[in-house]
Protein backbone atom coordinates (compact mmCIF):
# COMPACT_ATOMS: atom_id res chain seq x y z
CA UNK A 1 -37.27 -79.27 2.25
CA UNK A 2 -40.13 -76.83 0.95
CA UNK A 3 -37.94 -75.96 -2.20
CA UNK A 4 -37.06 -79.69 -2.86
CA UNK A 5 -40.71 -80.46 -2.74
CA UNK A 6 -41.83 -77.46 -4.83
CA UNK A 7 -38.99 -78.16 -7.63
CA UNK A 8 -40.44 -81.96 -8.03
CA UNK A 9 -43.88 -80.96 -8.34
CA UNK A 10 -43.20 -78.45 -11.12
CA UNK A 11 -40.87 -80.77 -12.91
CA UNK A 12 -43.82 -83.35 -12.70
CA UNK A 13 -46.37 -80.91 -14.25
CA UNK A 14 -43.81 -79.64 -16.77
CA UNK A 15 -42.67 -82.97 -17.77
CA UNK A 16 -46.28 -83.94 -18.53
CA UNK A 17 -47.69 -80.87 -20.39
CA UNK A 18 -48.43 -81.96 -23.88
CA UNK A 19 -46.73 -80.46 -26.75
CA UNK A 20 -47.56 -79.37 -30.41
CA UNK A 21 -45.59 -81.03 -32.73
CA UNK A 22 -45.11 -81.34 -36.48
CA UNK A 23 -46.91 -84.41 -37.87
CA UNK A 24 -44.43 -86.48 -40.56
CA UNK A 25 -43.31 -90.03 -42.12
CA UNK A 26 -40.82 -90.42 -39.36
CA UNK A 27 -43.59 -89.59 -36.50
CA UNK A 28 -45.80 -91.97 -38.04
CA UNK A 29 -43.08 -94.89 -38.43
CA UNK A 30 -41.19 -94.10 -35.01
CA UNK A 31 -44.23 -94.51 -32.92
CA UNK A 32 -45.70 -97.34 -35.15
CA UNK A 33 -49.06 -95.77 -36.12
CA UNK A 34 -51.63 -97.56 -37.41
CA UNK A 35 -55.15 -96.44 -38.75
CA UNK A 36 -57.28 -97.76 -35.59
CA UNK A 37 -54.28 -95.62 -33.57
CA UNK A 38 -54.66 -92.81 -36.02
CA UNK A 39 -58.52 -92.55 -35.72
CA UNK A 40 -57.76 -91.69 -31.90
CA UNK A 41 -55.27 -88.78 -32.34
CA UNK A 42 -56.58 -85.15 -32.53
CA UNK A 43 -54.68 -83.44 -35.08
CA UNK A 44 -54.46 -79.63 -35.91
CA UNK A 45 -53.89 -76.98 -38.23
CA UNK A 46 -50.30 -75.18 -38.64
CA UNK A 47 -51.91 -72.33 -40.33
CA UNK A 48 -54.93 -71.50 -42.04
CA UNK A 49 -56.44 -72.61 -45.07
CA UNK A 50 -58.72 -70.65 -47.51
CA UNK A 51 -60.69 -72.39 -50.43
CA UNK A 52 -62.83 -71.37 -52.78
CA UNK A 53 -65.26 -72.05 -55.80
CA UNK A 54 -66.55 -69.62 -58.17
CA UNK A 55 -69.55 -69.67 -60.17
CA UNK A 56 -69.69 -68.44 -64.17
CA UNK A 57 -70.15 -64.96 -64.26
CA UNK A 58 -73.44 -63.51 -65.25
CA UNK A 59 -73.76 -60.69 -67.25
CA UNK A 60 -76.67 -58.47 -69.29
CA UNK A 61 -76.83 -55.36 -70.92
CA UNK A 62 -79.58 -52.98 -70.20
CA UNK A 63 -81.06 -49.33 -71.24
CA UNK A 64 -81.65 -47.32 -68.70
CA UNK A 65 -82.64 -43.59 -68.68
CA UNK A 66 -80.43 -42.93 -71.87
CA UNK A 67 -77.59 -44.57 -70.37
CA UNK A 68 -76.35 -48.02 -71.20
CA UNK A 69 -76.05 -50.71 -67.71
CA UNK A 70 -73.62 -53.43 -68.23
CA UNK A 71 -74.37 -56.01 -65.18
CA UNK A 72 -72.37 -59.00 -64.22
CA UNK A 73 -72.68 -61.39 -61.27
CA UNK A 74 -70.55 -63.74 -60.10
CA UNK A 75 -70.75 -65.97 -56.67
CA UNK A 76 -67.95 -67.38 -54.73
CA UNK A 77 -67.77 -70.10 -52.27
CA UNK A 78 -65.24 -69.64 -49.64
CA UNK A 79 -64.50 -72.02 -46.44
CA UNK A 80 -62.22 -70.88 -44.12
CA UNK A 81 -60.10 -73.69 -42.05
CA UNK A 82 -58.62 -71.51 -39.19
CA UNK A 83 -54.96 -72.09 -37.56
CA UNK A 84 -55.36 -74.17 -34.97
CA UNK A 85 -58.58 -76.16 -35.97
CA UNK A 86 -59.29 -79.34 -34.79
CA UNK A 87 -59.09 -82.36 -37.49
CA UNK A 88 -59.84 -86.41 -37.42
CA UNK A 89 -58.58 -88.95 -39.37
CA UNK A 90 -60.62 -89.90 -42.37
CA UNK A 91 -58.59 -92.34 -44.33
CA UNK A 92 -55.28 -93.13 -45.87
CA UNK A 93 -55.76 -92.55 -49.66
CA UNK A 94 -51.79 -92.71 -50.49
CA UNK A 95 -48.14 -93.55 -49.29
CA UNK A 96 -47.18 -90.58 -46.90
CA UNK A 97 -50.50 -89.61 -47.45
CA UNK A 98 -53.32 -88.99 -44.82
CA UNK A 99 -57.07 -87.22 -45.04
CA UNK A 100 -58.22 -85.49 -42.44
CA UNK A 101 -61.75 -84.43 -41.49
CA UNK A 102 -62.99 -80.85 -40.34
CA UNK A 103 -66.83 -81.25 -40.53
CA UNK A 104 -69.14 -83.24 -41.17
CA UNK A 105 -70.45 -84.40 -45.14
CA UNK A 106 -70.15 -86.61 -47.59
CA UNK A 107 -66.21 -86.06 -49.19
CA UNK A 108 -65.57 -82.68 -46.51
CA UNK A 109 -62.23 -83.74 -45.76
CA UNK A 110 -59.05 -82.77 -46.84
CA UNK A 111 -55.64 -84.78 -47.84
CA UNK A 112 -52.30 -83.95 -46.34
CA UNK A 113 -48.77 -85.59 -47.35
CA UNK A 114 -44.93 -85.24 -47.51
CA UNK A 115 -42.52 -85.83 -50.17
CA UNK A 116 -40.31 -86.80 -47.72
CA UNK A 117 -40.02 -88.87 -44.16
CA UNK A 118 -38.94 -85.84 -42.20
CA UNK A 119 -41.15 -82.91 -44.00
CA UNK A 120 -44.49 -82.67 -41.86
CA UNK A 121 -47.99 -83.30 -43.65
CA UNK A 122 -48.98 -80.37 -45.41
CA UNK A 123 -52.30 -79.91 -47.92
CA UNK A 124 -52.26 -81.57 -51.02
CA UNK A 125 -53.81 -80.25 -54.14
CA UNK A 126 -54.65 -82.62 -57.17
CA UNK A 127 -52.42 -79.85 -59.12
CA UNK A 128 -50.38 -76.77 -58.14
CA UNK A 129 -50.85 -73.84 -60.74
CA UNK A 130 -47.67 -71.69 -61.71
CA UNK A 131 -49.52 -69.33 -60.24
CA UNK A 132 -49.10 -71.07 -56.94
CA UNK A 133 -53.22 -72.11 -56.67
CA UNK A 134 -53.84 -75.45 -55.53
CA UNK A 135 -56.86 -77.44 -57.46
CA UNK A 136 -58.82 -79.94 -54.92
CA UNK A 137 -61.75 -81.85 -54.22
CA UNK A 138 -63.73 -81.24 -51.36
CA UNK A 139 -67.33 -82.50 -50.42
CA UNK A 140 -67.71 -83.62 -54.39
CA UNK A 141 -66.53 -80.18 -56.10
CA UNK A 142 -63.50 -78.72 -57.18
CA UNK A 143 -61.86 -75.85 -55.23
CA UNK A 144 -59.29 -73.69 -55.28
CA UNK A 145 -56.87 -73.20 -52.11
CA UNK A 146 -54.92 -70.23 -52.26
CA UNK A 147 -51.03 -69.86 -52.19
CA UNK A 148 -50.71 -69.19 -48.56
CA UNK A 149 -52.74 -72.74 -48.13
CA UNK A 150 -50.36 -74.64 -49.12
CA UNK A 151 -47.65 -73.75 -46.45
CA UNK A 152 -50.17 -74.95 -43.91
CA UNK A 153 -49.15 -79.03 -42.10
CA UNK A 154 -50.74 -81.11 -39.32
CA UNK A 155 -49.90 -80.61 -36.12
CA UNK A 156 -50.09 -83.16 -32.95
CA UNK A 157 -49.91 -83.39 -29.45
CA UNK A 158 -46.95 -85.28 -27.48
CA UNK A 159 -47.70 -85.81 -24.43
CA UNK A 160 -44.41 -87.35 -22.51
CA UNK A 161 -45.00 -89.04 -19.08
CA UNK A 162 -42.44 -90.71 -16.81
CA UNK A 163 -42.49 -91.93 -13.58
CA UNK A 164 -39.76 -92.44 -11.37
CA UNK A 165 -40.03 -94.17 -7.93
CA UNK A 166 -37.38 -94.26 -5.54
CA UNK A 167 -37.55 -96.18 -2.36
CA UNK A 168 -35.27 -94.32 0.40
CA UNK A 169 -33.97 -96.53 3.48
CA UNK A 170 -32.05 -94.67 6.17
CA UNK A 171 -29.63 -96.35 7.79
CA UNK A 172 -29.73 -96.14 11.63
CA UNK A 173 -26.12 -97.52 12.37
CA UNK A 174 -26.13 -100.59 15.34
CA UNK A 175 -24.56 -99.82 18.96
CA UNK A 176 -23.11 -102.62 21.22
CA UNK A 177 -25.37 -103.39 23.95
């Protein structure tokens, strides 16, 4: 009686662990998602996501001791979105498109989308280079995400839950009296 008891309570706490899943087109449209719905579900990163933004490089010529110093300078802006991180939803600037916020500021949010029902979310880039750089806007600049960046897709939790109720009745049998 010990093991049937033990067996139901781990099939109840298995059967409600939430899982990770893929968000897509067909996720969105099976459970009938819509924005007020959207704005309650904590999404994730797949993978992570580098950006940057470089400044003009800055350069001089100078004598020094006999010998001639060329200098340059250059500054790069890199933000690092880490597998795993927690998003919210921001808006819905396409079809199959969603933007998801990281942190807080005016435009700091990126836009994910698929080109088809079934493919999950992954970041979109105003233009892909042939080099495989993605060109997007984020907080009111332009960046650049690199090449691994744009493998990376939103991720949700699915949380199932069923309940099952069964109402036992023994039946004592009747004896002639």
């Amino acid at each position: 009686m010990n093991k049937i008891i033990l067996f139901a309570l781990a099939a109840i706490f298995i059967s409600s662990c939430a899982t990770k899943l893929p968000f897509s087109t067909q996720v969105r449209e099976k459970y009938k998602l819509n924005e007020m719905e959207l704005s309650k579900l904590q999404f994730y990163l797949s993978d992570d996501i580098v950006i940057t933004k470089g400044s003009a490089v800055k350069g001089g010529k100078t004598m020094e001791d006999g010998e001639l110093v060329i200098s340059s300078e250059s500054m790069k802006d890199k933000i690092i979105f880490k597998q795993g991180t927690e998003g919210l939803f921001e808006s819905i600037p396409g079809t199959n498109k969603i933007a998801i916020r990281f942190e807080v500021g005016e435009g700091k949010y990126l836009v994910f989308g698929a080109k088809n029902p079934k493919s999950p979310y992954s970041l979109q880039a105003q233009d892909w280079k042939s080099n495989g750089v993605g060109v997007l806007q984020y907080g009111g600049e332009t960046y650049h995400a690199s090449i691994s960046s744009g493998n990376a897709y939103l991720m949700f939790k699915l949380k199932r839950s069923q309940k099952h109720t069964e109402k036992q009745h023994v039946v004592g049998g009747m004896k002639v009296k």
